[in-house]
Protein backbone atom coordinates (compact mmCIF):
# COMPACT_ATOMS: atom_id res chain seq x y z
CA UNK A 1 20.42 72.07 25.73
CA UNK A 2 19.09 69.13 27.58
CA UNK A 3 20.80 65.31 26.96
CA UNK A 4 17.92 62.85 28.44
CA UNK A 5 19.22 59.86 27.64
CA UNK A 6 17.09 56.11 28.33
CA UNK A 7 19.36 53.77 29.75
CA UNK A 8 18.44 49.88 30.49
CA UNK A 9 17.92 49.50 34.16
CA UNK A 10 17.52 45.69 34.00
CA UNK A 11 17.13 42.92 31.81
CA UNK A 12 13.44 41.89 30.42
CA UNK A 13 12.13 38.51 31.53
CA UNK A 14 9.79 38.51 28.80
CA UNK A 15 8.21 41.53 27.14
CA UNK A 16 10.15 44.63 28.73
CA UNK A 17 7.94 46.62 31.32
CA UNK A 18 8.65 50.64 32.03
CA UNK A 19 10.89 48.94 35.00
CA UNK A 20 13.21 47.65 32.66
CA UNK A 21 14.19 51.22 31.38
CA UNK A 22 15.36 54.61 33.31
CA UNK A 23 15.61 58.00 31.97
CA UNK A 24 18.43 60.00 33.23
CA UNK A 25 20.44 63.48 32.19
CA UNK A 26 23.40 62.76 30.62
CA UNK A 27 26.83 64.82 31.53
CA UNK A 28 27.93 67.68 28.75
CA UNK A 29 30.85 66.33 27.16
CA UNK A 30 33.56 68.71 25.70
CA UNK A 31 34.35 67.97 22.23
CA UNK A 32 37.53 66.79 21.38
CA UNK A 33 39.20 67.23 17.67
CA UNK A 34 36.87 65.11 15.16
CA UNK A 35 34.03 64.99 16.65
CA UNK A 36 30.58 66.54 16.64
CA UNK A 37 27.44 67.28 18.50
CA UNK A 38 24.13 66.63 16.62
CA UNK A 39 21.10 67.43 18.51
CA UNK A 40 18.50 64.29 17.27
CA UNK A 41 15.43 64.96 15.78
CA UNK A 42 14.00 61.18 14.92
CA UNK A 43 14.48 58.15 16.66
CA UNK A 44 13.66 54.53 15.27
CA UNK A 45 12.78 51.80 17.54
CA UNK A 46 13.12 48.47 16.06
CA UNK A 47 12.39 44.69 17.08
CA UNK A 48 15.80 43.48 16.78
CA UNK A 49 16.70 45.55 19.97
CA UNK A 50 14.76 43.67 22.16
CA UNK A 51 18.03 40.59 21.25
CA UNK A 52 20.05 43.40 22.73
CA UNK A 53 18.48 43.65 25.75
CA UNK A 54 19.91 40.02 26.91
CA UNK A 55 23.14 39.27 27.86
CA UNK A 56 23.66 36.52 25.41
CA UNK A 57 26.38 36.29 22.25
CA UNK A 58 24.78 37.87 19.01
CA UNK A 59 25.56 39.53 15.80
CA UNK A 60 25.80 42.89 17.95
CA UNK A 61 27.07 43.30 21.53
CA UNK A 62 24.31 43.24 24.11
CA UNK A 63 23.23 46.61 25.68
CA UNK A 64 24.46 47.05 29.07
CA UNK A 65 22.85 47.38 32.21
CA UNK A 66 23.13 50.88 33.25
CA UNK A 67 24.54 52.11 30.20
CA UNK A 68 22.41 53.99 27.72
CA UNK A 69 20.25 52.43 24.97
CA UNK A 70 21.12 52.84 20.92
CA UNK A 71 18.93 53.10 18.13
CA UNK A 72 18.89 54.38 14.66
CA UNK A 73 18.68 58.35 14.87
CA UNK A 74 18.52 61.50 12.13
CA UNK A 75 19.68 64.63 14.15
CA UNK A 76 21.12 67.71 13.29
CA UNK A 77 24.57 69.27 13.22
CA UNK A 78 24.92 72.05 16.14
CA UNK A 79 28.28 72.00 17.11
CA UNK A 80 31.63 70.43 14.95
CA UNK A 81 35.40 70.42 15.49
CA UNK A 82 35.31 68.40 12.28
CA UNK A 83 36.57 69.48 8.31
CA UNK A 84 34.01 66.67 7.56
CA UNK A 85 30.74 67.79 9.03
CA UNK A 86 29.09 70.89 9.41
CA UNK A 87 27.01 73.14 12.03
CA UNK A 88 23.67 72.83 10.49
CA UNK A 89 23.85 69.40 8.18
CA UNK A 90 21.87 66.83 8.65
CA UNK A 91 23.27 63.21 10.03
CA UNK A 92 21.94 59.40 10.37
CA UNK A 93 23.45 57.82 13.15
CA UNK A 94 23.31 54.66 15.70
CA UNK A 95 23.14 56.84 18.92
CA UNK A 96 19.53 57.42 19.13
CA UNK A 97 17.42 56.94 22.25
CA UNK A 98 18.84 60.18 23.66
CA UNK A 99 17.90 64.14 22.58
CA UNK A 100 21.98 64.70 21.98
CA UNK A 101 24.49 62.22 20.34
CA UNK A 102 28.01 62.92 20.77
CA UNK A 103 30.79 61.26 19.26
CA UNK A 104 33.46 61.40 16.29
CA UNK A 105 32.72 62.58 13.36
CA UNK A 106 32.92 59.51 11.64
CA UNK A 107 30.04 57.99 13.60
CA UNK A 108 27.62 59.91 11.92
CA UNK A 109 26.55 59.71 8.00
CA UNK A 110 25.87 62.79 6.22
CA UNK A 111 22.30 62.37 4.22
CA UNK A 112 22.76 62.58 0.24
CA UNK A 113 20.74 65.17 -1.25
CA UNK A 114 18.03 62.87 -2.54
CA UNK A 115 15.50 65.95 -1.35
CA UNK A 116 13.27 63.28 0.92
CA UNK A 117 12.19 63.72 4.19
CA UNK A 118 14.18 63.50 7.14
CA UNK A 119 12.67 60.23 8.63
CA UNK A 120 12.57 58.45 5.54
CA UNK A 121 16.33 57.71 6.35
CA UNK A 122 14.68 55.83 9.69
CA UNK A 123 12.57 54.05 7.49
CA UNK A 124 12.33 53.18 3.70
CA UNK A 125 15.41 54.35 2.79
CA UNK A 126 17.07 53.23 5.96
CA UNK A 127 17.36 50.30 7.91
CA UNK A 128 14.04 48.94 7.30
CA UNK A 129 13.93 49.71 3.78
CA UNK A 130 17.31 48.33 3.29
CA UNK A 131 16.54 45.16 5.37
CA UNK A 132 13.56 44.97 3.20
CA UNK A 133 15.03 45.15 0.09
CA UNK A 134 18.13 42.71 0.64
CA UNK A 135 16.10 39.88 2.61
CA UNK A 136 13.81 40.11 -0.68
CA UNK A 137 16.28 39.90 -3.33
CA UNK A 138 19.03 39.01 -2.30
CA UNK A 139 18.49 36.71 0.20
CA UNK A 140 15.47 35.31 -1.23
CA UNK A 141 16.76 35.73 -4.62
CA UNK A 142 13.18 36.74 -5.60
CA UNK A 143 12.26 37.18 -9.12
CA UNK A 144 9.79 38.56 -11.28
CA UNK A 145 6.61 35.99 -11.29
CA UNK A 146 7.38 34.33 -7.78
CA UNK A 147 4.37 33.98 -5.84
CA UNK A 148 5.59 35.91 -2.42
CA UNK A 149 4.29 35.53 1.49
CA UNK A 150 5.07 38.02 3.52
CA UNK A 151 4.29 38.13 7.26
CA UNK A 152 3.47 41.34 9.38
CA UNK A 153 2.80 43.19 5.97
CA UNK A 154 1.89 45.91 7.88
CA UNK A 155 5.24 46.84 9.57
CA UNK A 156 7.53 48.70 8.10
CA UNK A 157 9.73 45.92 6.91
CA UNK A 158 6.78 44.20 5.42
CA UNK A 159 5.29 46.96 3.81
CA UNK A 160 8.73 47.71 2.24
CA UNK A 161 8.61 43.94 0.90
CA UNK A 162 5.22 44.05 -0.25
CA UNK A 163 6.19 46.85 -2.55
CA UNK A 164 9.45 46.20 -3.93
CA UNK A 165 7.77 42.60 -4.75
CA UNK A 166 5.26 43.89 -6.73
CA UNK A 167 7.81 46.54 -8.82
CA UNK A 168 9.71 43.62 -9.45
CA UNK A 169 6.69 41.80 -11.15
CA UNK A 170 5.78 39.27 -8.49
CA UNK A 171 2.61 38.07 -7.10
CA UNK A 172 2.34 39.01 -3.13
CA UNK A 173 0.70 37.30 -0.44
CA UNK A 174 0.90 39.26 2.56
CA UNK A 175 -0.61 38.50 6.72
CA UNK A 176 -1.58 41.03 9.04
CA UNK A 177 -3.59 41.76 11.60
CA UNK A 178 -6.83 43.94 11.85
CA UNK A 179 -9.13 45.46 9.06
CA UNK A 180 -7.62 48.81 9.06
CA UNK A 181 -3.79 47.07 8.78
CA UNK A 182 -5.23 44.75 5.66
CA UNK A 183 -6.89 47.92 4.31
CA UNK A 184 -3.58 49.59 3.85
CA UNK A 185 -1.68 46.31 2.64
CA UNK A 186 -4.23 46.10 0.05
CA UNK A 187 -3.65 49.64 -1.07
CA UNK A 188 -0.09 49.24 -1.21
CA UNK A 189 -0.28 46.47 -3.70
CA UNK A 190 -0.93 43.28 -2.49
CA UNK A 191 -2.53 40.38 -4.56
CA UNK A 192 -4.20 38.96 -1.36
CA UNK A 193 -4.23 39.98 2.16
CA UNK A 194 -5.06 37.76 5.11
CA UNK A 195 -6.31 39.17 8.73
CA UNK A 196 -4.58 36.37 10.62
CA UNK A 197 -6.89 37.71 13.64
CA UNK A 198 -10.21 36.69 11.45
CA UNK A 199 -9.35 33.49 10.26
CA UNK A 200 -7.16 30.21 10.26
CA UNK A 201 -3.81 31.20 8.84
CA UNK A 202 -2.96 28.31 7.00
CA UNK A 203 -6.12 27.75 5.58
CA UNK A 204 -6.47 31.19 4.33
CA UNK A 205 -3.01 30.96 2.64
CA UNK A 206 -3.88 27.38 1.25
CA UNK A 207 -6.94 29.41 -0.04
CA UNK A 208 -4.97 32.14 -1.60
CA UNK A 209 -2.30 30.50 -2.56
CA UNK A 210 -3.93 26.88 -4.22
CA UNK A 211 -0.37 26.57 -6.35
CA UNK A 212 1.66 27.04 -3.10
CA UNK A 213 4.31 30.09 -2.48
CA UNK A 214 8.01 30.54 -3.82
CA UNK A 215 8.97 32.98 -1.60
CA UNK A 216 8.52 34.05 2.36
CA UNK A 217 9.45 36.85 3.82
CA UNK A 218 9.55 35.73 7.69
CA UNK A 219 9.01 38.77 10.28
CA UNK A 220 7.12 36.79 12.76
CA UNK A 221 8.36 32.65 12.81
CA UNK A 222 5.77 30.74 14.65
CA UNK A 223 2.24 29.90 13.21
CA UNK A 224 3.22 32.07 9.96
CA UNK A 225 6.38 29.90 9.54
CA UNK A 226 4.87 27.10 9.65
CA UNK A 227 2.10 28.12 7.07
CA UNK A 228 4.66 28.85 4.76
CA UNK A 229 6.52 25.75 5.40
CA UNK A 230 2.94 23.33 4.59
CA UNK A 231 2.46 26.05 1.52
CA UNK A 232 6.01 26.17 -0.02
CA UNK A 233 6.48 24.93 -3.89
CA UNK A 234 9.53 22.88 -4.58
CA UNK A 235 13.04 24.96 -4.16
CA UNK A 236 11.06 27.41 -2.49
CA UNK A 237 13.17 30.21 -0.82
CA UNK A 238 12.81 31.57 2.89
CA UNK A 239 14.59 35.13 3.65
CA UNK A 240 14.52 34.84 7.50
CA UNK A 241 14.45 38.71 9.01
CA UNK A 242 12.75 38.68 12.40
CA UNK A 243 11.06 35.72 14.20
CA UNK A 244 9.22 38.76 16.40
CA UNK A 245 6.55 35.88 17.77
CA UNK A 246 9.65 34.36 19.87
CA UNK A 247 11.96 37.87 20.93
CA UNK A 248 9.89 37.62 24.79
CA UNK A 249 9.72 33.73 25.23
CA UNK A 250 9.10 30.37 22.86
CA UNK A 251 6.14 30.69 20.86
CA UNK A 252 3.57 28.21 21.44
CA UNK A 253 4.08 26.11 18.70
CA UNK A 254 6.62 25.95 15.49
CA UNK A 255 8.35 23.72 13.18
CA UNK A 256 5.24 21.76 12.91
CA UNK A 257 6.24 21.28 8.97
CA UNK A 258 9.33 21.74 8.93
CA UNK A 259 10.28 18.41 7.03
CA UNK A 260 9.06 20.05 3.72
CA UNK A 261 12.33 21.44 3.80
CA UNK A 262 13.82 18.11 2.69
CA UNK A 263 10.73 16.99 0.16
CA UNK A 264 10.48 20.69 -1.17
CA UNK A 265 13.79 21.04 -1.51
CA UNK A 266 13.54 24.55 0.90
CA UNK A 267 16.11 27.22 1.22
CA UNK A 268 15.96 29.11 4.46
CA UNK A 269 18.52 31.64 4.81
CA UNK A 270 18.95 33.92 8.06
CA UNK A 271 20.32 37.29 7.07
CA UNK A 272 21.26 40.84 8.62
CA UNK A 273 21.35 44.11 7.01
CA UNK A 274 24.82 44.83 7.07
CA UNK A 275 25.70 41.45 5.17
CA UNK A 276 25.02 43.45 2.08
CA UNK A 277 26.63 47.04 3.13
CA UNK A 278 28.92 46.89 -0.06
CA UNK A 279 25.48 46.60 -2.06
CA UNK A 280 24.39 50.03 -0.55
CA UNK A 281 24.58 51.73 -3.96
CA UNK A 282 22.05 49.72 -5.89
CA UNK A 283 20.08 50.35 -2.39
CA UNK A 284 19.84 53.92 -2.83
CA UNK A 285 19.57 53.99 -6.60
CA UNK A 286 16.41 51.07 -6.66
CA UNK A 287 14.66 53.00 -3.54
CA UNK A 288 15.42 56.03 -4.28
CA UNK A 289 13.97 55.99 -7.79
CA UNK A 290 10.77 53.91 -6.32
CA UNK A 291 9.95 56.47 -3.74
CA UNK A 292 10.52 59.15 -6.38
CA UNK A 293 7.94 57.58 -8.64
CA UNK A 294 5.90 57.11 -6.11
CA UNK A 295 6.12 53.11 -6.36
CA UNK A 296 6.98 52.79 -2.96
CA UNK A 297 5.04 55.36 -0.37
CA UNK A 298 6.05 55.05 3.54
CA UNK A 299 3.80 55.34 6.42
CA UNK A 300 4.55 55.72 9.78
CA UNK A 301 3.09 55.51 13.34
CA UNK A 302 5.03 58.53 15.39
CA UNK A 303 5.41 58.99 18.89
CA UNK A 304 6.13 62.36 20.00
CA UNK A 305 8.77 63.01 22.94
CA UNK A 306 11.74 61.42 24.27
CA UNK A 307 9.69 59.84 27.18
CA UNK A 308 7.95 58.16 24.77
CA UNK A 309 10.66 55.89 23.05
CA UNK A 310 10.06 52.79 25.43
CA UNK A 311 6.55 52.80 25.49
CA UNK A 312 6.75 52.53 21.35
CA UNK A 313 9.38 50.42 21.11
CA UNK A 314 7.08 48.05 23.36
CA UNK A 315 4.38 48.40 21.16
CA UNK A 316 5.94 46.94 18.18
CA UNK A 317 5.10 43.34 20.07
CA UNK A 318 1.59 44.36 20.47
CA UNK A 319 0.99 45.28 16.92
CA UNK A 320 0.35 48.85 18.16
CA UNK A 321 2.29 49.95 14.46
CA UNK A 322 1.15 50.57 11.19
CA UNK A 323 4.12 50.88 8.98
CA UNK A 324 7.51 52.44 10.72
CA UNK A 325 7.47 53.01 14.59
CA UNK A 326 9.06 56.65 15.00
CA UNK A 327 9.37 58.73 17.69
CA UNK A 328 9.89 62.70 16.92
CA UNK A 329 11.51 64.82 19.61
């Protein structure tokens, strides 16, 4: 059994290049009491790692140079010295970007028998999903008949939003880029879809949205921020998730309306995931009976083979993603 493992080389100056990343065995490690070997069988790539990538202070250590990478990961169970997990289970876990994850057994979450597939714990039901779902309505504090603006509908974050919105009752605005990526926000749901690509953004919102917006759902920052900002009713709410437009350098311009927060009365709150971990019940119990129903449907965009995982994870900047970014081994 093989243990590739990608391991940062360097530190991006901008949007990461192959240089910045090095693929390298890593050693067999014996197993010790408690712990377990789970041969990986998705791996997630997500925005939020490219923060990791600097050496700067965050809500998660950095990655370190020479050191491997770590990503959201759904393996399998092939070896255990644990009572707590068994050969042949399946796991989530936060050592992906590897084929092997070693490590005690209470690094790794058994998945509850909710008889989904594997990778939906990697995306709707997962991180995304989760982030989704929380930034929405809890953050937000979204409510049924809000008129909602969500940026990069087309991710999987977005898409997640755009759906729980509208089984919640709401009204959904949602941005995204390309004719085939508006097609599929459409079919998921949405009110009104802009192609930011075709046409002024702010106009188009302005357009769609002649009473103004309640809610935004902020993936990008930049020009969509700002559209949201001219657009926003009074005590509008902001759930802040991703600012992607400004992860490899300032966008171009922002903030050019950001004094409606003080006339409109605007509520912008930054949140992360795991702010709502004690929540994860009514998570799992919301989702899981959406996906279920068939309410909420995932798509995905999947890479296949370890060598693959930087080239997707640069992608996400490019837009080169509809719904989740996966990358099967």
């Amino acid at each position: 059994m093989t243990n590739r493992a990608w391991h940062l080389k360097s530190r991006p100056q901008g949007l990461p290049t192959e240089d910045n990343f090095e693929l390298k065995e890593l050693p067999r490690e014996d197993l010790p009491d408690g712990w377990v070997r789970v041969e990986n069988r998705w791996l997630s790539v997500d925005p939020y790692m490219r923060g990791r990538m600097n050496d700067v202070k965050s809500y998660v250590p950095p990655f370190q140079v020479g050191a491997p990478l770590e990503g959201g990961a759904v393996g399998v169970v092939v070896e255990s010295r644990s009572p707590d997990l068994a050969e042949g289970e399946t796991v989530f876990h936060m050592l992906g970007w590897r084929e092997t994850a070693t490590g005690a057994a209470e690094k790794f979450n058994k998945l509850p028998p909710l008889g989904v597939e594997d990778h939906q714990w990697l995306g709707n039901l997962g991180l995304t999903g989760g982030t989704a779902y929380f930034g929405l309505l809890r953050a937000a504090q979204a409510k049924e008949g809000d008129i909602v603006f969500v940026s990069a509908a087309a991710g999987g974050v977005g898409s997640a939003v755009v759906q729980i919105a509208k089984a919640k009752g709401m009204t959904v605005i949602g941005s995204a880029g390309g004719a085939e990526k508006c097609a599929w926000v459409k079919e998921l749901g949405a009110d009104a879809v802009i192609d930011y690509k075709a046409e002024p953004l702010l106009a188009a919102l302005q357009r769609e949205a002649p009473k103004g917006i309640d809610v935004y759902f902020d993936n990008v920052g930049g020009d969509h921020l700002d559209a949201a900002l001219a657009t926003a009713r009074q005590n509008a709410r902001f759930a802040i998730c991703g600012m992607i437009e400004g992860y490899n350098g300032a966008p171009p311009h922002a903030f050019r309306y950001i004094m409606r927060v003080i006339a409109a009365r605007i509520m912008m709150k930054g949140f992360i995931y795991t702010d709502y971990l004690a929540e994860m019940g009514d998570f799992y119990r919301d989702m899981g009976g959406w996906i279920a129903s068939g309410r909420v449907k995932g798509r995905e965009t999947v890479r296949e083979g370890i060598e693959a995982t930087p080239d997707a994870f640069r992608d996400l900047f490019s837009g080169g993603n509809i719904g989740k970014m996966l990358v099967r081994l």
